[in-house]
PDB file of N, CA and C in Angstrom:
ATOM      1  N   UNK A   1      20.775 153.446  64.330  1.00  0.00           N
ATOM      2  CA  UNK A   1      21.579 153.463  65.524  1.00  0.00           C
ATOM      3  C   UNK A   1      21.422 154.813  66.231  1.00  0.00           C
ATOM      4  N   UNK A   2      21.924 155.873  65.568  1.00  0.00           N
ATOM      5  CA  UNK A   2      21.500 157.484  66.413  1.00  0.00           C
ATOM      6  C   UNK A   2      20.656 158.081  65.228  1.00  0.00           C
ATOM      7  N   UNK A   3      19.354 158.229  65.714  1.00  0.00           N
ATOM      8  CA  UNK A   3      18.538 159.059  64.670  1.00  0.00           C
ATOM      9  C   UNK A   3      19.040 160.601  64.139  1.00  0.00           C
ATOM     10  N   UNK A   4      20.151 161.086  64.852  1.00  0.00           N
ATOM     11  CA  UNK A   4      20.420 162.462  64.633  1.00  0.00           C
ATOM     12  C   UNK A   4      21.743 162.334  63.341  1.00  0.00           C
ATOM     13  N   UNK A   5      21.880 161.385  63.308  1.00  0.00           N
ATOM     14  CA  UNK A   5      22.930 161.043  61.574  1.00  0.00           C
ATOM     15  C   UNK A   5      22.646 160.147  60.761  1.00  0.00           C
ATOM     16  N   UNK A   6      23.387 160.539  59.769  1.00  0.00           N
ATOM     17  CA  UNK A   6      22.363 159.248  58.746  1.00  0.00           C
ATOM     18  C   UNK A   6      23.603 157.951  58.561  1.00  0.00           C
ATOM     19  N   UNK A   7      22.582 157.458  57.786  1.00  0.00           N
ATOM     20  CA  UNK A   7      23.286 155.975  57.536  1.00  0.00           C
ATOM     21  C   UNK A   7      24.898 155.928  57.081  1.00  0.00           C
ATOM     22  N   UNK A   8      25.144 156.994  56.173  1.00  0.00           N
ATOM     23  CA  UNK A   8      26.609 156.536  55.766  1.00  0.00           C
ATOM     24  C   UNK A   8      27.275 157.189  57.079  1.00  0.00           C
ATOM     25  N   UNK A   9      26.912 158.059  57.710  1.00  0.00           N
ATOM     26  CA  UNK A   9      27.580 158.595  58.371  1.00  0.00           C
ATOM     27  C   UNK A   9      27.834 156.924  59.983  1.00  0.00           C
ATOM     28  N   UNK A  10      26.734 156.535  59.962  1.00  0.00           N
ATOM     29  CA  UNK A  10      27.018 155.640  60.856  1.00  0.00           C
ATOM     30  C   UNK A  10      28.007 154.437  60.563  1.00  0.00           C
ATOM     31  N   UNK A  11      27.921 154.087  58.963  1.00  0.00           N
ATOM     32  CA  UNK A  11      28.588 152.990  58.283  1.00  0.00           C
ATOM     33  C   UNK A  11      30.582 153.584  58.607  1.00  0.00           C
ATOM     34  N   UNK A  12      30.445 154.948  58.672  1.00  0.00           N
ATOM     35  CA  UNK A  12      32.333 155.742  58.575  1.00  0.00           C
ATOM     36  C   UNK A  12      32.084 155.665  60.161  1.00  0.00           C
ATOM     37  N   UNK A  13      31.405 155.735  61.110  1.00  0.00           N
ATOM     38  CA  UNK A  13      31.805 155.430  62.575  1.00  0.00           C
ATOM     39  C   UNK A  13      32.121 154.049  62.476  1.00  0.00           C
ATOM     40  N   UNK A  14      31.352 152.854  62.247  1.00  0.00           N
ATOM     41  CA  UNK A  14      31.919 151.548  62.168  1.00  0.00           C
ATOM     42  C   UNK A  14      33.257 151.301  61.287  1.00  0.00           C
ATOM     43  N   UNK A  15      33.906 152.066  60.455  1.00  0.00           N
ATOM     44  CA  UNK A  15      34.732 151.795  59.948  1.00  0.00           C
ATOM     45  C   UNK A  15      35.591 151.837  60.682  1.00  0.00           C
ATOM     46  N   UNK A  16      35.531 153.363  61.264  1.00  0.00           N
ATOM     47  CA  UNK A  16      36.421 154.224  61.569  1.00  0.00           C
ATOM     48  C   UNK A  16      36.433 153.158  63.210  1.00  0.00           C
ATOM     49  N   UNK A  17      35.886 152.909  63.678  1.00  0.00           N
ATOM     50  CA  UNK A  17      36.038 152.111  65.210  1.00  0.00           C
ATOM     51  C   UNK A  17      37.012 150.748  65.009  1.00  0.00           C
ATOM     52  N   UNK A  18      36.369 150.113  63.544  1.00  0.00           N
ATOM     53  CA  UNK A  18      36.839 148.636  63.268  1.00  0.00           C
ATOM     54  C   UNK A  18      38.646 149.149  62.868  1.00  0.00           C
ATOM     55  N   UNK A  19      38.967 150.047  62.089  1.00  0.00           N
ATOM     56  CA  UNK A  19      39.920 150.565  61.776  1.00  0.00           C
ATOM     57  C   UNK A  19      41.255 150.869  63.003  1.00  0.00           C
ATOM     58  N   UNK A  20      40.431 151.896  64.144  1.00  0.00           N
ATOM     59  CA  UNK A  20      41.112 151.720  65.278  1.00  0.00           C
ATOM     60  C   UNK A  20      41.246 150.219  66.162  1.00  0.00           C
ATOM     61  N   UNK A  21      40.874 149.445  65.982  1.00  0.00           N
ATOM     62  CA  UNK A  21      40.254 148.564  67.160  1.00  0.00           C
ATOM     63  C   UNK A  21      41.706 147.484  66.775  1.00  0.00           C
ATOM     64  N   UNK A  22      41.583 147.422  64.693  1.00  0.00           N
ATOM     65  CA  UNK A  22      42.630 146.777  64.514  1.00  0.00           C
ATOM     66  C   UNK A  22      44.402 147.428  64.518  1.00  0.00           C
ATOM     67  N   UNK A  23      44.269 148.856  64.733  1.00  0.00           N
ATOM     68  CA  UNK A  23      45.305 149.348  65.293  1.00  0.00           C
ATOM     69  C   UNK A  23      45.668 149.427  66.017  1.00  0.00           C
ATOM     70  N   UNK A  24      45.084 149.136  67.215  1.00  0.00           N
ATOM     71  CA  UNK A  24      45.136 148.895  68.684  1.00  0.00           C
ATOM     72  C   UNK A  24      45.547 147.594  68.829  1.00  0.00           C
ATOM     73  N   UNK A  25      45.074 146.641  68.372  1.00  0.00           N
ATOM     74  CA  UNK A  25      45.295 145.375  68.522  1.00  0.00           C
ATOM     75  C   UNK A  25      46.852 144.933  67.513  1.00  0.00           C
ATOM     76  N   UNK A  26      47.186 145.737  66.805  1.00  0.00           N
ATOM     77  CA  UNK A  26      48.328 145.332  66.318  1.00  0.00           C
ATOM     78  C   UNK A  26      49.567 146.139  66.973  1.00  0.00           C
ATOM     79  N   UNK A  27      49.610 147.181  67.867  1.00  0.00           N
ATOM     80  CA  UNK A  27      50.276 147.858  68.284  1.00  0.00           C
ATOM     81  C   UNK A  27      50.631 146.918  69.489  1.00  0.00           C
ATOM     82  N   UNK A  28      49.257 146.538  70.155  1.00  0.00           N
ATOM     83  CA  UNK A  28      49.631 145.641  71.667  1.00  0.00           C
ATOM     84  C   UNK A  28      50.211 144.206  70.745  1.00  0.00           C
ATOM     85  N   UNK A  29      49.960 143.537  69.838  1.00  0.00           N
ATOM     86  CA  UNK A  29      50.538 142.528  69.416  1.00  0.00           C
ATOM     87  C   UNK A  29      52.285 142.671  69.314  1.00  0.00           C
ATOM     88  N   UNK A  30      52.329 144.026  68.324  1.00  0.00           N
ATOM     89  CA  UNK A  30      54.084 144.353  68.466  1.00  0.00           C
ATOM     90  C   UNK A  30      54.655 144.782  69.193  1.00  0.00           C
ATOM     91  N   UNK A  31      54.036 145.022  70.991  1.00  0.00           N
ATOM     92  CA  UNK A  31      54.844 145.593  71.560  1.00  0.00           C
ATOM     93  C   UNK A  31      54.706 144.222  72.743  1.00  0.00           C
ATOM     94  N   UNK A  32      53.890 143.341  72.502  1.00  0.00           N
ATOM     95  CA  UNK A  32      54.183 142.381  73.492  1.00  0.00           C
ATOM     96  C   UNK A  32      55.203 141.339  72.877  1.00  0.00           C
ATOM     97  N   UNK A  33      55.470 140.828  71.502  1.00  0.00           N
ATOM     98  CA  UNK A  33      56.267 140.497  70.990  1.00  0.00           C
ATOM     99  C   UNK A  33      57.268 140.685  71.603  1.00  0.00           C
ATOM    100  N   UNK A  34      58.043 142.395  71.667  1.00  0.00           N
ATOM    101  CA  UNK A  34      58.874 143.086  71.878  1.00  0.00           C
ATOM    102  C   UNK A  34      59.572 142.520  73.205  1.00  0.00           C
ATOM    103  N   UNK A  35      58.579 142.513  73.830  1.00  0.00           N
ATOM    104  CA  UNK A  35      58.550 142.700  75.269  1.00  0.00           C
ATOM    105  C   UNK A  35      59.400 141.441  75.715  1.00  0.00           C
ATOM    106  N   UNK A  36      58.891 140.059  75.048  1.00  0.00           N
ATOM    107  CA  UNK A  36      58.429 138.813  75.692  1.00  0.00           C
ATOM    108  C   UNK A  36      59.342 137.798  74.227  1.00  0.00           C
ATOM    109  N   UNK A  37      59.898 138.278  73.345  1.00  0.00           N
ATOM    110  CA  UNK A  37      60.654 137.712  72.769  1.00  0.00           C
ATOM    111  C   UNK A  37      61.782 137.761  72.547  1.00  0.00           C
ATOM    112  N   UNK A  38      62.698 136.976  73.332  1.00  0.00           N
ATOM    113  CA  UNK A  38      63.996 137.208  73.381  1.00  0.00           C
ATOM    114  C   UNK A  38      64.991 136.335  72.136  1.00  0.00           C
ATOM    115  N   UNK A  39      65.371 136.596  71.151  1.00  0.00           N
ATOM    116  CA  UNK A  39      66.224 135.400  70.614  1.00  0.00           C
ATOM    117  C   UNK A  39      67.264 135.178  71.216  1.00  0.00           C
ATOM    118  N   UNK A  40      67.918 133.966  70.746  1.00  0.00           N
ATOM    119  CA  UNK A  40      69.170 133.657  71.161  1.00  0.00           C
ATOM    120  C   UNK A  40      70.260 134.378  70.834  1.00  0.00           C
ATOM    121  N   UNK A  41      71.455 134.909  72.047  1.00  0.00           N
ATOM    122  CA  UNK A  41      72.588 135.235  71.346  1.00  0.00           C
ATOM    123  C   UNK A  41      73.097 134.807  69.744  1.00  0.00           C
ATOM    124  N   UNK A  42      72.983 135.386  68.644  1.00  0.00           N
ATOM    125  CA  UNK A  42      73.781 134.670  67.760  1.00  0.00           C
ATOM    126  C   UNK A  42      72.828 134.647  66.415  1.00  0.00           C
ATOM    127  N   UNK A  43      71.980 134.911  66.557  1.00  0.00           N
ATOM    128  CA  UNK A  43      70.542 134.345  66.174  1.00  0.00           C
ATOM    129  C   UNK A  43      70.034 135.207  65.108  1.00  0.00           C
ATOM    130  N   UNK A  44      70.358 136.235  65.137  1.00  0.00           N
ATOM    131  CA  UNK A  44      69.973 137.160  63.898  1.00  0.00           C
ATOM    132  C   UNK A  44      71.201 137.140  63.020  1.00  0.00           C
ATOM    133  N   UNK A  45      71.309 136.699  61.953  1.00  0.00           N
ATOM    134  CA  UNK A  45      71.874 136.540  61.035  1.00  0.00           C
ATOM    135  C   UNK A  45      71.782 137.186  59.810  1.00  0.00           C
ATOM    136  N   UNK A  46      71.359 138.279  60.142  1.00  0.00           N
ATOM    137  CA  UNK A  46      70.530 139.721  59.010  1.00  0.00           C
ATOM    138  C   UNK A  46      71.901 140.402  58.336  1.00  0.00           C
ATOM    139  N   UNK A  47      71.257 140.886  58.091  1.00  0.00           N
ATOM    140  CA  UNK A  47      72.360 142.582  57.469  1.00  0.00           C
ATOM    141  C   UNK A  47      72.816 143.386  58.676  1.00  0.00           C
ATOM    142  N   UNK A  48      74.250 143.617  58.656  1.00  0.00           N
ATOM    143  CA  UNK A  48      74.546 144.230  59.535  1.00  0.00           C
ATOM    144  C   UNK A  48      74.006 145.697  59.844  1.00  0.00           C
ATOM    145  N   UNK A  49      73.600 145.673  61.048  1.00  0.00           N
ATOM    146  CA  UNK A  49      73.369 147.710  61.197  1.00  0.00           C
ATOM    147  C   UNK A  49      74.257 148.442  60.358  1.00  0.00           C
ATOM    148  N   UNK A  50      75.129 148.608  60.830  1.00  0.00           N
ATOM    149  CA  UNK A  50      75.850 149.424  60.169  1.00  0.00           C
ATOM    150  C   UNK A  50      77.381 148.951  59.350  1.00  0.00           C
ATOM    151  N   UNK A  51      77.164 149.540  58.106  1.00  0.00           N
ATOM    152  CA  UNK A  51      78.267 148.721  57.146  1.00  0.00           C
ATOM    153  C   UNK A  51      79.435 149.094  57.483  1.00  0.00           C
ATOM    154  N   UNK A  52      80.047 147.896  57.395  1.00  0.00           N
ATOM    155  CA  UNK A  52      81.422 148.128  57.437  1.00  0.00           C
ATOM    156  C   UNK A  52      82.304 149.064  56.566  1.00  0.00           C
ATOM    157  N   UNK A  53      83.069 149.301  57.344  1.00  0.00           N
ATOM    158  CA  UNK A  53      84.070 151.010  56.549  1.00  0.00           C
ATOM    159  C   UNK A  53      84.856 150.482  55.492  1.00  0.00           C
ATOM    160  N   UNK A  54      84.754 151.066  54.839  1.00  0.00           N
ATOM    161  CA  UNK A  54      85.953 151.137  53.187  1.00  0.00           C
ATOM    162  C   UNK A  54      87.224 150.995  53.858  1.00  0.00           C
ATOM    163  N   UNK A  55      88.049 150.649  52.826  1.00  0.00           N
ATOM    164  CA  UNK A  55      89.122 151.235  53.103  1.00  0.00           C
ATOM    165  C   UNK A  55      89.776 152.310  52.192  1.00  0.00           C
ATOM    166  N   UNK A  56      90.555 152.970  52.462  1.00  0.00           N
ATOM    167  CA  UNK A  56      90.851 154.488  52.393  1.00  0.00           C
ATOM    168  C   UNK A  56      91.127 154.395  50.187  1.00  0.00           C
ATOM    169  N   UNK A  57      91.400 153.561  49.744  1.00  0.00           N
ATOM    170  CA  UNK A  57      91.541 153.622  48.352  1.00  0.00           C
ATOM    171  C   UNK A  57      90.142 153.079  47.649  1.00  0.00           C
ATOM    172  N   UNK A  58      88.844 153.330  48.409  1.00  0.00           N
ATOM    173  CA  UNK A  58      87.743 152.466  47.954  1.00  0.00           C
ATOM    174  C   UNK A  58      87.515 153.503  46.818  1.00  0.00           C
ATOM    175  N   UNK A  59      87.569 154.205  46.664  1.00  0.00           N
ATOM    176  CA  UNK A  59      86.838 154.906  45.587  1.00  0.00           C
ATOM    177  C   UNK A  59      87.660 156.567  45.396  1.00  0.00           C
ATOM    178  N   UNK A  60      88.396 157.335  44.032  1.00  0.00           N
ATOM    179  CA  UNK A  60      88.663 157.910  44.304  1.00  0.00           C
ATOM    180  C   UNK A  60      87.888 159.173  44.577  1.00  0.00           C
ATOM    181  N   UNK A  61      86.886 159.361  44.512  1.00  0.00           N
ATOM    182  CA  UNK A  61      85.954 160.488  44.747  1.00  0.00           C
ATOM    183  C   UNK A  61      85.866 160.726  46.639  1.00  0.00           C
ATOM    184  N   UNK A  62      86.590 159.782  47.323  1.00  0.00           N
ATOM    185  CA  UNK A  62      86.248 159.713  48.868  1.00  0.00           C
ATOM    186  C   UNK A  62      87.617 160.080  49.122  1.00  0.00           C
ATOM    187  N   UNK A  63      88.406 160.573  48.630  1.00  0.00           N
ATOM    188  CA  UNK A  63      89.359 160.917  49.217  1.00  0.00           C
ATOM    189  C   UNK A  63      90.092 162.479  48.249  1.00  0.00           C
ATOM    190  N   UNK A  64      90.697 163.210  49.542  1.00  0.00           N
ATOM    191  CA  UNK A  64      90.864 164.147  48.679  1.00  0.00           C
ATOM    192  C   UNK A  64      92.516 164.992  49.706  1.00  0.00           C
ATOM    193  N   UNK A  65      92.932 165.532  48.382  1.00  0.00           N
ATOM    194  CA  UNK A  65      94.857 165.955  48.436  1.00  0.00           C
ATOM    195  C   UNK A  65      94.908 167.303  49.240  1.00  0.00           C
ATOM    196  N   UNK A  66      95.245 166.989  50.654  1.00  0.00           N
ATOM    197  CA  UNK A  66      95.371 168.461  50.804  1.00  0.00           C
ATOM    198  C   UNK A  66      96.799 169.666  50.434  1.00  0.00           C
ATOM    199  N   UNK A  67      96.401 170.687  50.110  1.00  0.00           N
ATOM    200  CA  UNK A  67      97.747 171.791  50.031  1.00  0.00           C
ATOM    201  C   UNK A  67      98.541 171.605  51.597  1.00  0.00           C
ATOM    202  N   UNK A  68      99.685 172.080  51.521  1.00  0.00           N
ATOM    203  CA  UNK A  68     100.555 172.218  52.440  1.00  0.00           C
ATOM    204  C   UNK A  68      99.901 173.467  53.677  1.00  0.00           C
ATOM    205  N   UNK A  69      99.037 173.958  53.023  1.00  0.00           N
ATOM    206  CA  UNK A  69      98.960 175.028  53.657  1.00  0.00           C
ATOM    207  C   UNK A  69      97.585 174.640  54.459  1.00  0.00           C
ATOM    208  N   UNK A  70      96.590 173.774  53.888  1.00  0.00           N
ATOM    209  CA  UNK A  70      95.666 173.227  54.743  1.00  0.00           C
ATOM    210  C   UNK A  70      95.986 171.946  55.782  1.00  0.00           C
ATOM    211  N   UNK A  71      97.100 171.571  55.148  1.00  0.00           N
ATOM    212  CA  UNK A  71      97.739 170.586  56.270  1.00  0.00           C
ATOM    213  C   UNK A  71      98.289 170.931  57.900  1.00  0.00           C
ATOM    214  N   UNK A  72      98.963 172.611  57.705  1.00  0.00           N
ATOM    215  CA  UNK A  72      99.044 172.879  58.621  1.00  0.00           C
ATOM    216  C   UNK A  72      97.897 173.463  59.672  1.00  0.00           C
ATOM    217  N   UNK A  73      97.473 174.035  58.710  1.00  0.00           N
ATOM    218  CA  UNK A  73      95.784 174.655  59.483  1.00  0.00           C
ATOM    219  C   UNK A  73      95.400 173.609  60.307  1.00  0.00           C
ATOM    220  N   UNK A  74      94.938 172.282  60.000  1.00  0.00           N
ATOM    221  CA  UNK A  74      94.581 170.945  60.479  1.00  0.00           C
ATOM    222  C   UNK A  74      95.205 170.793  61.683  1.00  0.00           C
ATOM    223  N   UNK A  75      96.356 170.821  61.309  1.00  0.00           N
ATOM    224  CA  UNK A  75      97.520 170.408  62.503  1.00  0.00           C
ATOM    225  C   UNK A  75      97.437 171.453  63.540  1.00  0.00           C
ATOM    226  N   UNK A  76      96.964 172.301  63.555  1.00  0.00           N
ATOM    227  CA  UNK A  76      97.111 173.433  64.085  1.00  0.00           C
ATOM    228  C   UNK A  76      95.686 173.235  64.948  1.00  0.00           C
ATOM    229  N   UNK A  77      94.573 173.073  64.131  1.00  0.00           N
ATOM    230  CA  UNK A  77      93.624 172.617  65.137  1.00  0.00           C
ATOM    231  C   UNK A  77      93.304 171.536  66.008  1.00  0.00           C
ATOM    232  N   UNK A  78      93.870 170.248  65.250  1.00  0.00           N
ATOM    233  CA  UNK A  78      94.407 169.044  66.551  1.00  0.00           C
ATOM    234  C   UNK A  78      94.666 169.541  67.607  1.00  0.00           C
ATOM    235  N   UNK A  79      95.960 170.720  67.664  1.00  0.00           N
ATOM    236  CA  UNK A  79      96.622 171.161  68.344  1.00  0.00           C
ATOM    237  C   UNK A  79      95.953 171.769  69.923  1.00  0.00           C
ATOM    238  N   UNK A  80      94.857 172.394  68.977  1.00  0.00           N
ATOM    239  CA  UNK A  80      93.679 173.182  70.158  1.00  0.00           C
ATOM    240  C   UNK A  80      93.086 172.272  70.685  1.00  0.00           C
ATOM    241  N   UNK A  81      93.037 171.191  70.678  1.00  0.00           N
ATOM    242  CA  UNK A  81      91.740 170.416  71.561  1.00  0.00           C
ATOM    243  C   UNK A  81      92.453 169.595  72.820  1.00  0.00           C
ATOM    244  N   UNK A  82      91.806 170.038  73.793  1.00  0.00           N
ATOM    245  CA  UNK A  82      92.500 169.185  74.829  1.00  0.00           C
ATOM    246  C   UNK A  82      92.450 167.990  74.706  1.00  0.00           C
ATOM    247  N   UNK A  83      93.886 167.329  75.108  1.00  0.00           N
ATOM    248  CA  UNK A  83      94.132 165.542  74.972  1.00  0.00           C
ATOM    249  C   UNK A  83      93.245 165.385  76.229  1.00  0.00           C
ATOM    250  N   UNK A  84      92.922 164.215  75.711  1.00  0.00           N
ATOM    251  CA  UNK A  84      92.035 163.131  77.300  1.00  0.00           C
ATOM    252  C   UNK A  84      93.298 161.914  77.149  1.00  0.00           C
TER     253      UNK A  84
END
């Protein structure tokens, strides 16, 4: 093919082309998907994004006792933030 490289070197250009060519072609496959497939409201029936919250006795390692004295600190910084 080019007399100035040799054979394996031409065999890693064909790889390396066939390699891109099918990355290219799977990128435009998943982004026309994307594009052009709408499901129905209702329709994904997966795992939710994001899990639903505990509730406050789920585990005792997630909750923790504050002193009287960090209670007020707290309160004290509520205090600083402007209400909306």
């Amino acid at each position: 093919m080019f007399p100035s490289i040799s054979l394996a070197q031409e065999i890693g250009l064909v790889v390396l082309f066939a390699a891109a060519l099918v990355w290219v072609l799977g990128l435009g496959h998943m982004l026309w998907d994307s594009r052009f497939h709408h499901p129905e409201p209702g329709a994904y029936e997966g795992l939710p994004v994001i899990p639903a919250q505990r509730g406050r006795a789920a585990h005792p390692m997630e909750s923790v006792e504050l002193t009287e004295a960090e209670q007020q600190a707290f309160a004290g910084l509520i205090r600083t933030f402007p209400q909306h």
